[in-house]
N, C-alpha and C. Protein backbone atom coordinates (compact mmCIF):
# COMPACT_ATOMS: atom_id res chain seq x y z
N UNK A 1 177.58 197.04 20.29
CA UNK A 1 178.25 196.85 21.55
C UNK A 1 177.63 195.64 22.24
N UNK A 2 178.00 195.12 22.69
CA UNK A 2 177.97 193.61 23.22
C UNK A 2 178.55 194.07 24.83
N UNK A 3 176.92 193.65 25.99
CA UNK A 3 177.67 193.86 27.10
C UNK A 3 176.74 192.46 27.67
N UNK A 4 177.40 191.86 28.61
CA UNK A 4 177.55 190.98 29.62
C UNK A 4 177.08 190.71 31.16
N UNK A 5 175.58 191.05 31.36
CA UNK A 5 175.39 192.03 32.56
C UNK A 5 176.30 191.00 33.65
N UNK A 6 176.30 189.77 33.43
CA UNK A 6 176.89 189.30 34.71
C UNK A 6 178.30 189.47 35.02
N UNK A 7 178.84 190.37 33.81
CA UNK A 7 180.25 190.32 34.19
C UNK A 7 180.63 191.82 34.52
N UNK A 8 179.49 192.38 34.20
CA UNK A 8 179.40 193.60 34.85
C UNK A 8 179.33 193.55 36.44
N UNK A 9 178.49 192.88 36.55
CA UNK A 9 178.09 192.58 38.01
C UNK A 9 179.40 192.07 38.84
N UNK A 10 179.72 191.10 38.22
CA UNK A 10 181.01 190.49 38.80
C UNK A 10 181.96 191.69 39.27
N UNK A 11 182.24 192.16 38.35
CA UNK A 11 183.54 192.87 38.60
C UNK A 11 183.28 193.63 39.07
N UNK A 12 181.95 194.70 38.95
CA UNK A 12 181.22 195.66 40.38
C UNK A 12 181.93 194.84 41.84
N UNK A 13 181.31 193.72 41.90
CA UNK A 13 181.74 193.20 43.47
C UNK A 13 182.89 193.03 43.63
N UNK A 14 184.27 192.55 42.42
CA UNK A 14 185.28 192.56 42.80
C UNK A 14 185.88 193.83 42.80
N UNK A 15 185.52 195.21 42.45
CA UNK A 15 185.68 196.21 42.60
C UNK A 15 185.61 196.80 44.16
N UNK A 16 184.25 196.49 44.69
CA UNK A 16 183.93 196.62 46.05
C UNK A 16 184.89 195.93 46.73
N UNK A 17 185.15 194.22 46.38
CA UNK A 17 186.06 193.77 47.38
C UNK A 17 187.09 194.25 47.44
N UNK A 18 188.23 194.85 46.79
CA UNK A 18 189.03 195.57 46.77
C UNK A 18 188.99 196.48 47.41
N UNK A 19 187.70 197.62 47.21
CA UNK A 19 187.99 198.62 48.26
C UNK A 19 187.58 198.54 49.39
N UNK A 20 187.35 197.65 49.38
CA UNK A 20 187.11 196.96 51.12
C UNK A 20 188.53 196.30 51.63
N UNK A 21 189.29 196.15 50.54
CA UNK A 21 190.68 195.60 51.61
C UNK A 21 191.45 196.43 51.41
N UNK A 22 191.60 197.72 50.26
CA UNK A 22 192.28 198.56 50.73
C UNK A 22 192.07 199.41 52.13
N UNK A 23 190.62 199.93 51.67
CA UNK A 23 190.95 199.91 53.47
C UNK A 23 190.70 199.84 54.45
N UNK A 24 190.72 198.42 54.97
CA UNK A 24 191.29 197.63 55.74
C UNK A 24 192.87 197.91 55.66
N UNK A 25 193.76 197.92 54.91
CA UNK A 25 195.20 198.42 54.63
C UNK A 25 195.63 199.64 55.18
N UNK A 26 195.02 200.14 54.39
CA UNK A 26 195.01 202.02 54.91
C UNK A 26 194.76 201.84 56.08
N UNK A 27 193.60 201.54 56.96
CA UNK A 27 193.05 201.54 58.06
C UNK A 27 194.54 200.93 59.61
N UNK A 28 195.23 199.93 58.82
CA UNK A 28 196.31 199.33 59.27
C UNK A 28 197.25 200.21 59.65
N UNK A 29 197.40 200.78 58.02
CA UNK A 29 199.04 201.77 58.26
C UNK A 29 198.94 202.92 58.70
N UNK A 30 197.30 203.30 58.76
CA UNK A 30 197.30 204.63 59.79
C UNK A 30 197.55 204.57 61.38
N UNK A 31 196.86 203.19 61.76
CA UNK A 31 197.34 202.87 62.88
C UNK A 31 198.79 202.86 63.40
N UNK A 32 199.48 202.09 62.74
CA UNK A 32 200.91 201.94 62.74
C UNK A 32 201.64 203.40 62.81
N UNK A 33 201.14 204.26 61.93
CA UNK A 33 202.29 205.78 61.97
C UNK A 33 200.99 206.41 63.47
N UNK A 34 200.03 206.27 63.51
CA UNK A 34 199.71 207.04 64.92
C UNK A 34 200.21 206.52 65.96
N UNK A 35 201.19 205.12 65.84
CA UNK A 35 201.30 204.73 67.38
C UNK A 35 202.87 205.26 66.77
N UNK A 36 203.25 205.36 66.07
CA UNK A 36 204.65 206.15 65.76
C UNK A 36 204.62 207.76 66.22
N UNK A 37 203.62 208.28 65.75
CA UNK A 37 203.68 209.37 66.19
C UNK A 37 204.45 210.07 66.87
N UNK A 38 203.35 209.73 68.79
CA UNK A 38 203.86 210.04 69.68
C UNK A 38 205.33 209.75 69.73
N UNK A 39 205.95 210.19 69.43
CA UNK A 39 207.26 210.31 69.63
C UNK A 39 208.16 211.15 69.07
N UNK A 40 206.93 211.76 68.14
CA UNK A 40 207.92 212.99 67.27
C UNK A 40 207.28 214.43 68.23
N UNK A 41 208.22 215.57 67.90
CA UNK A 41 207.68 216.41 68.65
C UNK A 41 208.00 217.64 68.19
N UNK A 42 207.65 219.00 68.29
CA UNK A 42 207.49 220.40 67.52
C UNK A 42 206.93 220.30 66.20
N UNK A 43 207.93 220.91 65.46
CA UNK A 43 207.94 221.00 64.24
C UNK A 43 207.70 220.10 63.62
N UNK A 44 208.68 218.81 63.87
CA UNK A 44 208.01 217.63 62.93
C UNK A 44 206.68 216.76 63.13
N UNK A 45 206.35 217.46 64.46
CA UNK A 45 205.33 216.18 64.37
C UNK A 45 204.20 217.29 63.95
N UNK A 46 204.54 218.07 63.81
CA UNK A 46 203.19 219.08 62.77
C UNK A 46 203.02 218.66 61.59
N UNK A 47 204.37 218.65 60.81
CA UNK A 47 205.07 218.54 59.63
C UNK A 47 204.08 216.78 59.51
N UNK A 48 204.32 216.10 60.27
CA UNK A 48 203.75 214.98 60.49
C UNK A 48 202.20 214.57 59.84
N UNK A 49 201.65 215.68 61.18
CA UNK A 49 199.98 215.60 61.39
C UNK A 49 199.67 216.06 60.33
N UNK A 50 200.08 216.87 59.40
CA UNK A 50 199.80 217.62 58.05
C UNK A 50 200.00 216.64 57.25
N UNK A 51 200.40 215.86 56.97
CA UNK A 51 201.09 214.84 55.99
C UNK A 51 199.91 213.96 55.97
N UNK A 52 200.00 213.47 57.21
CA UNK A 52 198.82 212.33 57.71
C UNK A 52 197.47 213.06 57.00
N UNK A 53 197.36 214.21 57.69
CA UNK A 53 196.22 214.31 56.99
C UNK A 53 195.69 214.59 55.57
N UNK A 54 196.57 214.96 55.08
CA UNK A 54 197.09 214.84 53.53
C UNK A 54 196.76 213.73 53.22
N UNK A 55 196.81 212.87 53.34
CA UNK A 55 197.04 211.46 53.36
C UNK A 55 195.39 210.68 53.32
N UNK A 56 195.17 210.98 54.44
CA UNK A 56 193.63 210.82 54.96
C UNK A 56 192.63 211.21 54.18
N UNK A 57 192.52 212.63 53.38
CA UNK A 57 192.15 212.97 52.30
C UNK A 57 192.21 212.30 51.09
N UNK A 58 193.40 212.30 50.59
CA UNK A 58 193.58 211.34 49.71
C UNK A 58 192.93 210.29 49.81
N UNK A 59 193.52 209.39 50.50
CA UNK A 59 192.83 208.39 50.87
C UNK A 59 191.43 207.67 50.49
N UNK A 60 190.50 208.90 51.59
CA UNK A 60 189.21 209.12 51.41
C UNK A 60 188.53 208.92 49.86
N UNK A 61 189.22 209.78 49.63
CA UNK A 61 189.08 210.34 47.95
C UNK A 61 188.45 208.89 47.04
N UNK A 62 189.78 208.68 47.11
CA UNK A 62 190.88 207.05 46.30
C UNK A 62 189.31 206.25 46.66
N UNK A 63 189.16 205.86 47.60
CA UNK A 63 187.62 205.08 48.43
C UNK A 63 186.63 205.42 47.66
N UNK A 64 186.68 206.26 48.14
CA UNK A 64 185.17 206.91 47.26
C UNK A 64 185.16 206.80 45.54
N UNK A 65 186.13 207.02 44.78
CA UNK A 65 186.14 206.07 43.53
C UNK A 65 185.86 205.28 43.69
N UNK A 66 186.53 204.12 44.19
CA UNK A 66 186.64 203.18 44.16
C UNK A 66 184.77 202.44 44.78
N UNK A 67 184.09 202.94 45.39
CA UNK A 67 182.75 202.54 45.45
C UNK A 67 181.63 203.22 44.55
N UNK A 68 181.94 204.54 43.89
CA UNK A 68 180.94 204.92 42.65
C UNK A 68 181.47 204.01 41.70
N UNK A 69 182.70 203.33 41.34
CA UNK A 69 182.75 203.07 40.01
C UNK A 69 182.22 201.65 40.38
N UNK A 70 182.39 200.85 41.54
CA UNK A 70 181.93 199.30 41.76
C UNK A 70 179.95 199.77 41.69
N UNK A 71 179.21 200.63 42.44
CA UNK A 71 178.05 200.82 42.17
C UNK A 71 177.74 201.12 40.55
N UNK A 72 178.28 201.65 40.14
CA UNK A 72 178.28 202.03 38.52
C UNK A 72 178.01 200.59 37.46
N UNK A 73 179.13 200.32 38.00
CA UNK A 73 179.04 198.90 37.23
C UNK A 73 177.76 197.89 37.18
N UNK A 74 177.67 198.08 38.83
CA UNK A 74 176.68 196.84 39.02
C UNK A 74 175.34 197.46 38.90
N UNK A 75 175.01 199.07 38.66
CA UNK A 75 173.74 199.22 38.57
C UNK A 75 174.14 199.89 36.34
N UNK A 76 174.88 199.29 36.15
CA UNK A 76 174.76 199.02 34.70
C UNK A 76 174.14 197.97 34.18
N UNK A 77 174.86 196.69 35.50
CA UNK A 77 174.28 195.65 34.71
C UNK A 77 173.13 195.24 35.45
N UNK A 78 172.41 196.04 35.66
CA UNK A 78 170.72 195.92 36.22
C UNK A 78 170.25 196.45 35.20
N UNK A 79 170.48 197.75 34.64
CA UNK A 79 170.18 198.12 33.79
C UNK A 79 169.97 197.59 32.44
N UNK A 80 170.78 196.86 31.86
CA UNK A 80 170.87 196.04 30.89
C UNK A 80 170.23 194.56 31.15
N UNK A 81 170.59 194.33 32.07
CA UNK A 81 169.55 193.17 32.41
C UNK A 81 167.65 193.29 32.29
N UNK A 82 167.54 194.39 32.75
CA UNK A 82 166.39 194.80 32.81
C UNK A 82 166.00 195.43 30.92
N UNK A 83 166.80 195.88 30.14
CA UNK A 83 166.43 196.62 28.74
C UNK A 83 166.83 194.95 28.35
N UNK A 84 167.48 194.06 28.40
CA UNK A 84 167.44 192.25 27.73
C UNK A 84 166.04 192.10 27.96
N UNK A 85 165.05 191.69 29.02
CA UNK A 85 164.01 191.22 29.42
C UNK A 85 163.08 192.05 28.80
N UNK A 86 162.99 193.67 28.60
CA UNK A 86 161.80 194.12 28.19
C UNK A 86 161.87 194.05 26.72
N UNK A 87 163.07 193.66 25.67
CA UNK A 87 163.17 193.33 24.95
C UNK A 87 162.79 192.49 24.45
N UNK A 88 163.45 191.23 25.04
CA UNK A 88 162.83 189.72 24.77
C UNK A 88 161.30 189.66 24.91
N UNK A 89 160.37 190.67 26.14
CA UNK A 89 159.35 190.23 25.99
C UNK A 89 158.45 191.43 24.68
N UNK A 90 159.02 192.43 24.52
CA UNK A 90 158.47 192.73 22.92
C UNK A 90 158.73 191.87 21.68
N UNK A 91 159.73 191.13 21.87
CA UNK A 91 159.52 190.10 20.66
C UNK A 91 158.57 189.22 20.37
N UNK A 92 158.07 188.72 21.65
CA UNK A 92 156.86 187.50 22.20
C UNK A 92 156.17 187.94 20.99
């Protein structure tokens, strides 16, 4: 197996950047349906708040992948970076 620590690394951070603009996104369109909200009323806006929070969960969730697998990555390629070097210096 042939690994790459810097491209491990890389894509750790473009992993992170991503879930840093999703949400920022999410963060957007929740805004947008709470200023919608107010305007629904009984039943639906239960039907609503349940959804949303459905949603919010999810959400959450989705995030939280999305930052174990970018930490994963990038403390792989520490890892391997670090077993290259103690390597190279048992060859010395």
């Amino acid at each position: 197996m042939r690994v790459i620590p810097e491209v491990l690394n890389r894509v750790g951070a473009q992993l992170a950047d991503h879930g840093d603009h999703l949400l920022a996104v999410q963060q957007a369109c929740r805004g947008q349906i709470e200023d919608a909200h107010g305007g629904w009323v009984g039943a639906s806006a239960g039907a609503l708040s349940a959804l949303l929070d459905g949603w919010a969960r999810a959400s959450s969730a989705h995030l939280d992948c999305f930052g174990h697998h970018a930490a994963g990555m990038q403390l792989a390629a520490a890892a391997f970076t670090e077993l290259d070097q103690r390597t190279a210096g048992a060859l010395r």
